[in-house]
Structure formats: C-alpha cells, structure tokens
Protein backbone atom coordinates (compact mmCIF):
# COMPACT_ATOMS: atom_id res chain seq x y z
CA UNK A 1 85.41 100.11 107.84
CA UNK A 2 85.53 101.89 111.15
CA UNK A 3 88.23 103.07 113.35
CA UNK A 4 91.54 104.65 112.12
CA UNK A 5 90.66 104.42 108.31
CA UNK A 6 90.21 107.72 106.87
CA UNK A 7 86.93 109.07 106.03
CA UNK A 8 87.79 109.25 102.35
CA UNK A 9 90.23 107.66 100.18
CA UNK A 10 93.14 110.06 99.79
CA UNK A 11 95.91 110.13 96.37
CA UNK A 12 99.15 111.11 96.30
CA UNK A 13 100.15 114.66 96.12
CA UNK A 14 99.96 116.38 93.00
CA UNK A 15 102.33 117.94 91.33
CA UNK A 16 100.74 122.03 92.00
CA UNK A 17 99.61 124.11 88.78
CA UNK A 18 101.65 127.75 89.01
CA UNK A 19 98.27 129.63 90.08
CA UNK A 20 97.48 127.36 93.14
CA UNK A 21 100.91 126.91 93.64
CA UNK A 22 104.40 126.69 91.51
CA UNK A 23 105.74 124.73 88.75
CA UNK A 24 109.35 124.17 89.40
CA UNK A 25 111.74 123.19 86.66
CA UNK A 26 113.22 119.47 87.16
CA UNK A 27 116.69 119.23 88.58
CA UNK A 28 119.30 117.62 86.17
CA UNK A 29 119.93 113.47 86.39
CA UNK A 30 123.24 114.21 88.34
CA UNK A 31 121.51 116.35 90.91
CA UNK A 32 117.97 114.50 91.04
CA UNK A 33 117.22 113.10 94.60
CA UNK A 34 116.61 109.54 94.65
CA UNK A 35 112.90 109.49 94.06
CA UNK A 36 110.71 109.01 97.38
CA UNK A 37 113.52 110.78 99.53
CA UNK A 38 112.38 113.44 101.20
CA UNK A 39 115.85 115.73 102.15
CA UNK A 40 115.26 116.70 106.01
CA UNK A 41 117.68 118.38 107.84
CA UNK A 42 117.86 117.24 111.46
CA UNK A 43 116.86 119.54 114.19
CA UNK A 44 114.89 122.27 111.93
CA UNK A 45 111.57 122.45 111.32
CA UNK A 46 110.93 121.77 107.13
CA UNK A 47 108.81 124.08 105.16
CA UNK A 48 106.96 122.38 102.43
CA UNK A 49 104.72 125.18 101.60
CA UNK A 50 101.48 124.79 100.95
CA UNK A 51 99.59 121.47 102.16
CA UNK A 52 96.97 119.54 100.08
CA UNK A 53 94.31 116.85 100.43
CA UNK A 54 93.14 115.02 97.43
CA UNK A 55 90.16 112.79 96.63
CA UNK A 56 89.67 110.59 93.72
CA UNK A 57 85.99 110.93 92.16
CA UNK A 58 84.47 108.04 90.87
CA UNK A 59 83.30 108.18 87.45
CA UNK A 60 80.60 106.32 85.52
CA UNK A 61 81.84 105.19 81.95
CA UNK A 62 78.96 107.69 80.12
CA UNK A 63 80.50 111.38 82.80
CA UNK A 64 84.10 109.86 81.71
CA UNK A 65 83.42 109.89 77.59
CA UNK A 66 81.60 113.58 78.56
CA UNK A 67 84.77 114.71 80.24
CA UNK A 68 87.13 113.65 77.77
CA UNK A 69 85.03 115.74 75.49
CA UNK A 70 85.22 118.57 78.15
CA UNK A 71 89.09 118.04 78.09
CA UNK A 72 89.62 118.67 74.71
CA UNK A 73 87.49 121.42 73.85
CA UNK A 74 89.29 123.09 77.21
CA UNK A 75 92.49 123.06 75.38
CA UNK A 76 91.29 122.82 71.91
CA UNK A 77 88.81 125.46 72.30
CA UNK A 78 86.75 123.98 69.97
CA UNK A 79 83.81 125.29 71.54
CA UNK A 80 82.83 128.99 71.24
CA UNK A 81 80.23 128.65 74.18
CA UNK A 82 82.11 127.01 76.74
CA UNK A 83 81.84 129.27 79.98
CA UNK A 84 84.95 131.23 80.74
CA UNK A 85 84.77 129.37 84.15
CA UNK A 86 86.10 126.25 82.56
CA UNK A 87 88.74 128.64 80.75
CA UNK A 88 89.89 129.92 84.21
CA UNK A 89 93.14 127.89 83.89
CA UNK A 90 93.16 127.30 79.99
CA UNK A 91 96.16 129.64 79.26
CA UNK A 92 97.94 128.59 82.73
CA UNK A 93 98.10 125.00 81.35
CA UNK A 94 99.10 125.68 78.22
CA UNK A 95 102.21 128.21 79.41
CA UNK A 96 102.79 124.86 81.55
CA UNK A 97 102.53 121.77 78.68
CA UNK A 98 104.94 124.48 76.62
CA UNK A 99 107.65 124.44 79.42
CA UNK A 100 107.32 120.70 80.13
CA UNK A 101 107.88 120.40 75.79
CA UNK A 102 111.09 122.10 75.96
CA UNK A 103 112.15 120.67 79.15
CA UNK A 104 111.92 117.16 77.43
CA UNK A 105 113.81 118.51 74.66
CA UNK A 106 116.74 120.35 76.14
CA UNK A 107 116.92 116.80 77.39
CA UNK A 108 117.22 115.24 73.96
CA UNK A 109 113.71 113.69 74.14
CA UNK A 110 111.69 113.05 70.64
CA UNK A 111 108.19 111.82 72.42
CA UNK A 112 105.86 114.66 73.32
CA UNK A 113 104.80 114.46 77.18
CA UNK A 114 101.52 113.18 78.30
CA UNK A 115 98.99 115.69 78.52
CA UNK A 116 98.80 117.23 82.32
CA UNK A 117 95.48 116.94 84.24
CA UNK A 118 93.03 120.42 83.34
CA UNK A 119 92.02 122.56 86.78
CA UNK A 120 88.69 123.64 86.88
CA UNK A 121 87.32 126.37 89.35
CA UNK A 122 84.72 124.60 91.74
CA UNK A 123 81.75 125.63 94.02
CA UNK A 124 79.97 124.32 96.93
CA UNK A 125 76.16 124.19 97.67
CA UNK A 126 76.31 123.38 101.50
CA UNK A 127 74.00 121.79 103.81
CA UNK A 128 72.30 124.73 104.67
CA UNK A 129 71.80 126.00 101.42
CA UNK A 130 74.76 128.26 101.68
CA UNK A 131 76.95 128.81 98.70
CA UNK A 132 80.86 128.68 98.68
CA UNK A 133 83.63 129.37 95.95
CA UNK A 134 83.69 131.63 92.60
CA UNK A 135 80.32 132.24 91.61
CA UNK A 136 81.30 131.74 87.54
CA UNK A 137 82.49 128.20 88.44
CA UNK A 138 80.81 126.06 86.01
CA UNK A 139 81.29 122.96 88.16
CA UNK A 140 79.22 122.44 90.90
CA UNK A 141 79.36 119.84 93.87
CA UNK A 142 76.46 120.05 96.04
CA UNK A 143 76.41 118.46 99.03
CA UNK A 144 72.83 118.35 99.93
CA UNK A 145 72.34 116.10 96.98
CA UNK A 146 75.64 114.22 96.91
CA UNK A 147 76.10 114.77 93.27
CA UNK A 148 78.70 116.67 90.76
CA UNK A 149 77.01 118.84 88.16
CA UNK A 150 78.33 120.63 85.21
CA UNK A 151 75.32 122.03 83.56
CA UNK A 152 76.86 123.10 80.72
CA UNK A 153 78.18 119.75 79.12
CA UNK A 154 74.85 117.78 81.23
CA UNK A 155 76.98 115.92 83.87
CA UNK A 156 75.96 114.82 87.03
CA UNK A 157 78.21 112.33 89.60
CA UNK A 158 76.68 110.74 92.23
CA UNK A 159 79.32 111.25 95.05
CA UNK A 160 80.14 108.70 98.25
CA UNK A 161 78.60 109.58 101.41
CA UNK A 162 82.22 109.34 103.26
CA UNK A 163 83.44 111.89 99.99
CA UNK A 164 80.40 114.25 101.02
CA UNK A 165 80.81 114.06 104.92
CA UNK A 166 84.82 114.78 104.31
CA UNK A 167 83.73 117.48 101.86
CA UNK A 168 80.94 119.07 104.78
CA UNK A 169 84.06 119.24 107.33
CA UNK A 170 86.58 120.48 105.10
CA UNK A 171 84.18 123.34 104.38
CA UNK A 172 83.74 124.03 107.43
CA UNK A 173 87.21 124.99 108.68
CA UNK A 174 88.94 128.49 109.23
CA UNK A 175 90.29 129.62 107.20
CA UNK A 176 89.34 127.72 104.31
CA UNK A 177 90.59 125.53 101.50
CA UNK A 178 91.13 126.69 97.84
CA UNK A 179 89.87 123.86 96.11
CA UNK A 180 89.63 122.70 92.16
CA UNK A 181 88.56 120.08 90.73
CA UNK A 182 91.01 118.33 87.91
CA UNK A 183 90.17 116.64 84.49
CA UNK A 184 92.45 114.20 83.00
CA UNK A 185 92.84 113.34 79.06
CA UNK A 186 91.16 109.75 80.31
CA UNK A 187 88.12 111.27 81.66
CA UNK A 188 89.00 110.83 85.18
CA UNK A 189 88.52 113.73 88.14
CA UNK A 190 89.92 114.32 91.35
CA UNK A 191 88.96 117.44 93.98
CA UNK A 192 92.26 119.24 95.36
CA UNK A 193 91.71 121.31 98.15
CA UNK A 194 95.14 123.10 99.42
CA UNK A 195 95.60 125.90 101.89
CA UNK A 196 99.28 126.97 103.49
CA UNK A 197 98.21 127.80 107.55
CA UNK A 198 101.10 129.74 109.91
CA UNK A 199 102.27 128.25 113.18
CA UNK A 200 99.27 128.97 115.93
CA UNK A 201 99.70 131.33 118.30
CA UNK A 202 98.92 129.24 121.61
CA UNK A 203 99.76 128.80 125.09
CA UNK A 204 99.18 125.22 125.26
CA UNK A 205 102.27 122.78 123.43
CA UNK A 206 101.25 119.69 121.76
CA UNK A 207 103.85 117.27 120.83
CA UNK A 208 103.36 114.70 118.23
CA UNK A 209 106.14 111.96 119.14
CA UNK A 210 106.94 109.63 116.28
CA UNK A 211 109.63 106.80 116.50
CA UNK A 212 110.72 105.49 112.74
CA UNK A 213 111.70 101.51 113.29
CA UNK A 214 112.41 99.16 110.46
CA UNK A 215 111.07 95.93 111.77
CA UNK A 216 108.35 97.36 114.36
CA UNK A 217 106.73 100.50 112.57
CA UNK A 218 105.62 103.42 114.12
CA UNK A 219 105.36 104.39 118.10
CA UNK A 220 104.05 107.13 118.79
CA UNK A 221 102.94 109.15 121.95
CA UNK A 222 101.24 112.25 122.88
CA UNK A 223 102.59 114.99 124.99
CA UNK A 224 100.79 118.24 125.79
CA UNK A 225 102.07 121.18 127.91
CA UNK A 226 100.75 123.57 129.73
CA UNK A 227 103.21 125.69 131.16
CA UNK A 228 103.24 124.12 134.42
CA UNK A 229 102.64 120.60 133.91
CA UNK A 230 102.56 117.88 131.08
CA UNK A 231 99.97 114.99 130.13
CA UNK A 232 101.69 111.61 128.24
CA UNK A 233 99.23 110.00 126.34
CA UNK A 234 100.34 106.36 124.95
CA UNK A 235 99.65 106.62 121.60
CA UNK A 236 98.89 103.27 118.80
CA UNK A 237 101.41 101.53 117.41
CA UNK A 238 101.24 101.57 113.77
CA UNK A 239 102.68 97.93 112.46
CA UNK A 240 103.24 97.49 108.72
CA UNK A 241 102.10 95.08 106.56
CA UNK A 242 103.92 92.10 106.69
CA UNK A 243 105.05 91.79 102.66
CA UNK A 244 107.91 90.36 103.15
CA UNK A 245 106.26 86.83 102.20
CA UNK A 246 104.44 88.82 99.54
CA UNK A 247 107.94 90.01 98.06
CA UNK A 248 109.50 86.48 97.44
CA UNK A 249 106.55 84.64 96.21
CA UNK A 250 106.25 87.76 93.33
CA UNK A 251 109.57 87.63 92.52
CA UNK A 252 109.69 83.71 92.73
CA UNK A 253 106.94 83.97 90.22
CA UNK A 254 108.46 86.68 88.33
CA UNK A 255 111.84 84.35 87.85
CA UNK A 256 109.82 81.34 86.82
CA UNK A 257 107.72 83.31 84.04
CA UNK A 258 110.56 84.71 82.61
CA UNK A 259 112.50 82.02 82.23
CA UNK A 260 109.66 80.91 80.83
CA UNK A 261 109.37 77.56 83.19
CA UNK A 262 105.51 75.28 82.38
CA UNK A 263 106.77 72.74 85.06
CA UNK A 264 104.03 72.21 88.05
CA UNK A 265 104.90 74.93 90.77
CA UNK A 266 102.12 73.20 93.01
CA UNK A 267 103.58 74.44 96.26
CA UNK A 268 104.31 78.22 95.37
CA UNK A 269 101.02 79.01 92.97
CA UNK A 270 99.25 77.82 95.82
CA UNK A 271 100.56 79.74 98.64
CA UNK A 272 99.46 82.71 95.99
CA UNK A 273 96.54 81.74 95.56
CA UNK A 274 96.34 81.55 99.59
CA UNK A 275 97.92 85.01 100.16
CA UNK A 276 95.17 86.10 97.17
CA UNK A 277 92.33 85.02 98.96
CA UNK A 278 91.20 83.45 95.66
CA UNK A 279 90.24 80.26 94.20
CA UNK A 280 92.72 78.39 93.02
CA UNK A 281 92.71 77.57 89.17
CA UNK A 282 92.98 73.51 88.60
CA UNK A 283 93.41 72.27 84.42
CA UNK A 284 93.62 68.49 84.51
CA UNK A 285 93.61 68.04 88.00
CA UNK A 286 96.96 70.09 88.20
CA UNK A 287 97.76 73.51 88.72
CA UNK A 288 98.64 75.08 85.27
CA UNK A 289 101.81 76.90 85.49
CA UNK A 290 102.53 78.67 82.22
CA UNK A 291 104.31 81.60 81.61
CA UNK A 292 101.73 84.36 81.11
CA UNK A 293 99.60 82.41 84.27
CA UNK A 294 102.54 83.27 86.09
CA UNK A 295 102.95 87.10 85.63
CA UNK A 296 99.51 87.56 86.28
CA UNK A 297 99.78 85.93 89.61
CA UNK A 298 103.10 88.32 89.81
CA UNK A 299 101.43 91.29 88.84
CA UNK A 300 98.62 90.05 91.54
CA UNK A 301 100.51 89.73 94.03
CA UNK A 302 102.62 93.27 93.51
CA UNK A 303 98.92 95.30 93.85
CA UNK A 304 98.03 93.00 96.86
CA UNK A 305 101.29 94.53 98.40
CA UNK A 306 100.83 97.97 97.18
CA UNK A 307 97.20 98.00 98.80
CA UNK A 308 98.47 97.30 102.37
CA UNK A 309 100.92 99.61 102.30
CA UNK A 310 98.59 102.23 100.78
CA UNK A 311 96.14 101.59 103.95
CA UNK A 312 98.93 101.44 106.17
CA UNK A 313 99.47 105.28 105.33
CA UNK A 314 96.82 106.36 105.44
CA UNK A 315 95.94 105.15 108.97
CA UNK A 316 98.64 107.01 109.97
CA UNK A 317 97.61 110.57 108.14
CA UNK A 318 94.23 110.03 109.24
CA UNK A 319 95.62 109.54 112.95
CA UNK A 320 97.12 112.22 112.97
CA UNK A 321 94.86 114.89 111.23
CA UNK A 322 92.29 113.86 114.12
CA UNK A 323 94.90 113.95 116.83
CA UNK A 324 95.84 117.46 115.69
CA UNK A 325 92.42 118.95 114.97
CA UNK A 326 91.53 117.63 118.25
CA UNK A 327 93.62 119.84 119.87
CA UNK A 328 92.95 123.08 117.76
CA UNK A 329 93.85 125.06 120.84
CA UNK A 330 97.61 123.98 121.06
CA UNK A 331 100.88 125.05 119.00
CA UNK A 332 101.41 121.32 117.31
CA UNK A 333 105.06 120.05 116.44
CA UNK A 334 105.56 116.48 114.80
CA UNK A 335 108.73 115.32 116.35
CA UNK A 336 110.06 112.04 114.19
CA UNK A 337 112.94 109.81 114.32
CA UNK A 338 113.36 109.47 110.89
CA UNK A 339 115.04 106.35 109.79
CA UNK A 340 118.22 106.71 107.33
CA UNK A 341 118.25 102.99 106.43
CA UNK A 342 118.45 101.89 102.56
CA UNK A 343 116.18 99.01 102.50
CA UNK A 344 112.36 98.23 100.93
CA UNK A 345 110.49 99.13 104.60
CA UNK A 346 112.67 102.27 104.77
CA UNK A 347 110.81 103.10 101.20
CA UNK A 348 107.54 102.92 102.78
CA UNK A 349 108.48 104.97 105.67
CA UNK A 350 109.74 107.64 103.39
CA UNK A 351 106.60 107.50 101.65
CA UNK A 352 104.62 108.12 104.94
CA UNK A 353 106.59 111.03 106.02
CA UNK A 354 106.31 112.73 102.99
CA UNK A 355 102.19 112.70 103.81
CA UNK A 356 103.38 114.08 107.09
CA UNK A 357 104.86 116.71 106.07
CA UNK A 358 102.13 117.83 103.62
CA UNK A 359 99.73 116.89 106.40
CA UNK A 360 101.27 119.60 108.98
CA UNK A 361 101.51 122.35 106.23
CA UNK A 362 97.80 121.75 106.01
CA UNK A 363 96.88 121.49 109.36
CA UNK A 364 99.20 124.59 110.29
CA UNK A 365 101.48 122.23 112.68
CA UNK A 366 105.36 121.78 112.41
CA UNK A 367 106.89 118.96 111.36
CA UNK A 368 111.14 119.02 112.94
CA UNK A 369 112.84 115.73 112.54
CA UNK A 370 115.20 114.55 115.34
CA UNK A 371 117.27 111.95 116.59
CA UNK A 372 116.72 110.01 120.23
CA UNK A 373 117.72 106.49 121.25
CA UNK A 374 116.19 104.50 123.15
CA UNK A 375 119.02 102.61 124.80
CA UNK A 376 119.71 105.61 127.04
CA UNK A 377 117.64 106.25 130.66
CA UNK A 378 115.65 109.14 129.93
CA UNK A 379 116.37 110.17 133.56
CA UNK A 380 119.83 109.93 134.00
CA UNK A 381 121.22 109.75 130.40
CA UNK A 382 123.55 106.29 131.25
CA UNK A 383 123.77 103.42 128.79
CA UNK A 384 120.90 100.85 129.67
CA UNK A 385 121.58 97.14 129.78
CA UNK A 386 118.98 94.86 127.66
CA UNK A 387 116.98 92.43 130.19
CA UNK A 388 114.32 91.24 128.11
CA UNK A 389 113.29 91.42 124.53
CA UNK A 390 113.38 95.21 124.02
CA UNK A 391 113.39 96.25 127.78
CA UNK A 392 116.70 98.11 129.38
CA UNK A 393 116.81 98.85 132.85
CA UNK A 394 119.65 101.66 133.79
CA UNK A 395 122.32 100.14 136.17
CA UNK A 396 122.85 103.82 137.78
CA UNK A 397 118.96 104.59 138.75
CA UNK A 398 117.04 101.60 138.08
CA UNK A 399 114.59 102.74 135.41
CA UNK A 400 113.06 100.32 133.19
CA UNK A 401 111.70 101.25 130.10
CA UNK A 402 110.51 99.85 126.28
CA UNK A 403 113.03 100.91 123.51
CA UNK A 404 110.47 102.15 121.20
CA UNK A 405 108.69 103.41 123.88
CA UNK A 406 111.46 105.86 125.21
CA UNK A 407 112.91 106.69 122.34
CA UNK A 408 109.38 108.55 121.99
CA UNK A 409 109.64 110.33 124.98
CA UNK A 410 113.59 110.99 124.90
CA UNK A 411 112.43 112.86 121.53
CA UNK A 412 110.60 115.01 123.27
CA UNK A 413 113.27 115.51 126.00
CA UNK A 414 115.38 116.70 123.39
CA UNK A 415 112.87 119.12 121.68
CA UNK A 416 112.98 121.18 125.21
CA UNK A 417 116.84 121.29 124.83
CA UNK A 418 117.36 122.52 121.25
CA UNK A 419 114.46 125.33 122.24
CA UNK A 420 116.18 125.87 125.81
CA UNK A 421 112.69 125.31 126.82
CA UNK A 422 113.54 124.76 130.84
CA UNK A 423 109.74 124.61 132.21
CA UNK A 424 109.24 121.60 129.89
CA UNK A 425 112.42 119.58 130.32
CA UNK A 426 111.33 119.89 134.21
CA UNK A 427 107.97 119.25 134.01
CA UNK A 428 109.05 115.66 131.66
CA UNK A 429 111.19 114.37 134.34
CA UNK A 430 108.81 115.27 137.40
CA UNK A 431 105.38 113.04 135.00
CA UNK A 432 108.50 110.80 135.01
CA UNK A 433 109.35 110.34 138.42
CA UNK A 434 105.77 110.39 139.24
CA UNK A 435 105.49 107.26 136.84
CA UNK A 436 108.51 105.37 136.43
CA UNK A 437 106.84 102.29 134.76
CA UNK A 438 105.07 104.58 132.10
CA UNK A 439 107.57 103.47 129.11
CA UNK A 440 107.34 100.11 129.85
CA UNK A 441 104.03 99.68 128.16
C-alpha cells in the first residue's frame, strides 16, 4: 500500500542486551511508572540513548522447528561444532537470564522467567557484491538474493522485497547501524539494527512541529531556517482511528459472554460482524449468540482495534524518518505538545511518542517537548475569541487563525524564546505578516 505506510513493518522496541546496549534492573512496584508513560520534562530536550529499528522476519514452519533447535543448543551447548559466531552472545545472555532469576525472586516469585530472545552476530552481502558486518557471523542475509542463510544448521528465509529494499537503505547510511539478528525459544527472528547519532553540526534549522490533540490527532508543520529567512510547510494531519465504536461493541460483547447470556443479540453481533468485514454466521435462521461465540467476536474485535492503531503509528514514524532524512543538511528538533490527559486516546499518543523519541535518537535529531496554545494570536499574544468551529480571530490585530494550526506554529515561536534565538523569532513574525491567512488552513 503506497503513500505514508512504511516500507517495512516495524515492532516495538526491544528491551537492549548489555553488549548493544544496557540491561537495567526494574524499579520497585511503588516507584514503577505507569506502563506506556514516557516521563518528559517540559522545555529540555530527552536523551533516550541509543535509537533502534526492528523488523519482524517471517518464518516458514520447517526454518522455525530448525531455529528452535538452534536456540537450544545456543544455550545448551549441546553442540561441540556450533561456530563461535553463534556463541558471540552465549555468556552475555546467560549473565542476563541469571539476573532476571534473582530479580523475580528477591520479589518472592516461584515461576522461572520466560526464556529471553538469543542475539546473533549478522552480515550483509550487498547489491554490489560488497560485504558488511563481522566476518565470523554465521548468519547471513544477502540482499542480492533476498534470502537468510545459516549454513551451518541448512537454513535459508526467503525475505520480502519491502524487508530487502529497507535493508539496501539502511546499509547505506553514515555512519552505520550495528545490527543482530534475534532467536526466540518459539523459533521466531527479528533483525535489530541500533546506532546512537550526536546532534548535526548545521547551519540550516529544521523544526519538526507536532500538536498532541485528543479528539483531532496530530498537526503538524514544517519550519526550516536559514539564518535570514524561514519556509512553513503545512504538514498532514494524522487522524486516529475511530475505535471508539470498536470499544463498546467489545466490551458489550465481553459483558454478555460473561454473564454468560445465549439470548439473540441480532442487532449488536451484527454491527460486529459489519465492523469485521466478515460474513455473518446464521444457525437456524438466527444469529447464534453463545457464550464462547461471543468472546471470539470480543477477542475479534480487540485485534481489529489494535491493528489501526498499530498503522496509525507507524504512519507517523515513517513520516517523519522521511521528513528528517530529507533534510540531512539541517540540525532537526521535534517540537511536541504533548498531551497530559488520562484517557484511552491519550494511551495511544503516549505510545506514538515513545517511537518518536527512539526515532530522533536514531536519526540523530532532538526530540524537546513544549507547551503552546492555540487560543492566543501568535502575533500579538492577546486572548482570541472563537468565531467558527475551531477558528479565533484576535480582537486587538485581527488575525485569524486554526487552533491546531497555530498552536503548531506558536510552538515554534516559543522554541526561539527558550534558546534566545532573536533572528528566528523575527524572521516567524515577518513569513507571518507576509501571510496572515497561513494558519487558517
């Protein structure tokens, strides 16, 4: 699917191994951060340190029983001839599964932890012939072919063309990704490829302008300075996924299963079955509505929502990795509005700043949250009055302007006051004198 979809399907971000990274003991219940917060602190940029980009592998059912076998003679060594560059991380892992054990029992757990996923040390067999990585890596993705190969236990992955034209590019950049490839206890592989890049040294300033909004999504605009003058790009507006019609029909479904309710539910199985895109399923001319037919429409319906918000995200990283690569020549900041809100969208906006911030370690940008409204003039600074569904217009000079909009562009008014950046917070106001119905659109 063209346009803003990425070019590969990208995972969460892993928790790092100690070699490529560093394993960091777990903070006690009391002191834990609500899980998908990511703790900002307003007007400073956040380090993250280092950034990574992860691809899932698809794996045929006969590589997956191989690499399960792989897996355990890894950490087994049951193998005397397994090549030491499958051992490369073998006592790194282990020092690691030991730490997690006593973790889990310092906390009074019984139950042993699942094991982690097994790095191996990965090479590259470019277009051109060329090779890149470790030479003793014993796996091998070649690009030319499109395949995975490790030669000593006979496997070989046919890999997607959008995985090997991702792969070609990431290759290609300065400096380079570390990457390794990972091997779970299930038989299933992913390619990590991290790298930690330091603010560029440039003339030119691009700024990333993000505005956080519950009900709306994302805004976004493009601002890039040359010392003199700047040029405002309108950038897309990223609109969630509308699950809020998702979320009651699950847990409508997930209150009649467990009360365990085999009355017809005509009207809400089929707006599931609508929202599912699937045929409906009709058992003596009704709609059967039993219990265990009910929490698999439930469980369904909860993917279905997970999906869309999945490829709602990554539009947005894959946005801006272009926007930023784009301009290789320009110092990059990511100024957001980050939302503070408690409810189920602010979730998914958590989740998609926390790929924002991993995205700009990678990319070498900076990511500084900071806080704008849109309901003041960006020219004068007085309190706008509301004339139309989102749309102020400043009683002292006249201005009109979109909410969303200017709270874009006020962001990056106030990035030139925090860095007392004079020639920028002139040239902003000149572009917007020059066009005062800009921030309308």
């Amino acid at each position: 699917m063209r346009g803003l979809e990425p070019r590969a399907p990208e995972l969460e971000i892993p928790r790092p191994m100690r070699r490529w990274g560093s394993a960091r003991a777990r903070p006690s219940r009391a002191a834990a951060p609500r899980r998908g917060a990511v703790p900002t602190e307003v007007g400073k940029p956040q380090a993250t340190g280092p950034g990574r980009r992860v691809w899932k592998i698809r794996v045929n059912r006969v590589n997956r029983e191989i690499l399960k076998v792989l897996y355990k003679d890894v950490i087994h060594k049951r193998n005397g001839s397994i090549p030491k560059g499958l051992l490369y991380y073998a006592e790194e892992w282990r020092e690691m599964y030991e730490e997690v054990k006593e973790m889990r029992a310092r906390a009074g757990k019984r139950t042993l932890p699942k094991a982690p996923p097994l790095p191996l040390l990965v090479r590259f067999v470019m277009l051109d012939g060329q090779v890149r990585g470790k030479k003793d890596a014993a796996c091998i993705i070649d690009l030319r072919r499109g395949e995975l190969r490790i030669p000593s236990y006979g496997v070989t992955q046919k890999l997607r063309r959008s995985l090997v034209r991702a792969l070609v590019e990431e290759n290609e950049l300065e400096p380079r990704p570390d990457f390794v490839l990972q091997v779970t206890r299930k038989g299933l592989a992913r390619l990590i490829a991290s790298r930690a890049l330091p603010k560029r040294d440039a003339s030119a300033l691009l700024l990333v302008c993000m505005d956080e909004n519950l009900g709306h999504g994302l805004y976004a605009t493009l601002i890039r300075f040359d010392g003199e003058r700047v040029k405002v790009t309108r950038g897309p507006t990223f609109k969630p996924p509308n699950a809020a019609l998702l979320r009651e029909i699950s847990a409508q479904l997930q209150g009649a299963a467990d009360r365990g309710a085999t009355v017809e539910l005509r009207a809400l199985i089929e707006r599931a079955y609508e929202e599912l895109g699937g045929r409906r399923e009709v058992e003596g001319g009704e709609l059967y509505a039993a219990p265990d037919r009910l929490r698999e429409l439930y469980r369904r319906m909860c993917a279905k929502e997970k999906r869309l918000n999945r490829e709602w995200r990554n539009r947005v990283v894959a946005w801006l990795r272009r926007t930023v690569r784009e301009n290789a020549d320009a110092r990059a900041v990511v100024l957001v509005d980050e939302v503070t809100a408690e409810t189920a969208q602010s979730g998914m906006l958590r989740r998609v700043r926390r790929k924002l911030m991993n995205l700009c370690a990678y990319e070498g940008a900076e990511y500084l949250p900071l806080r704008a409204s849109g309901k003041l003039c960006p020219r004068c600074g007085a309190m706008g009055v509301e004339v139309a569904h989102r749309v102020f217009r400043c009683p002292k000079c006249g201005l009109e302007w979109n909410r969303d909009r200017c709270a874009t562009f006020a962001l990056a008014l106030n990035y030139a006051k925090l860095t007392e950046n004079e020639a920028l917070y002139r040239a902003l106001l000149e572009w917007l004198n020059e066009h005062p119905r800009a921030l309308l659109s």
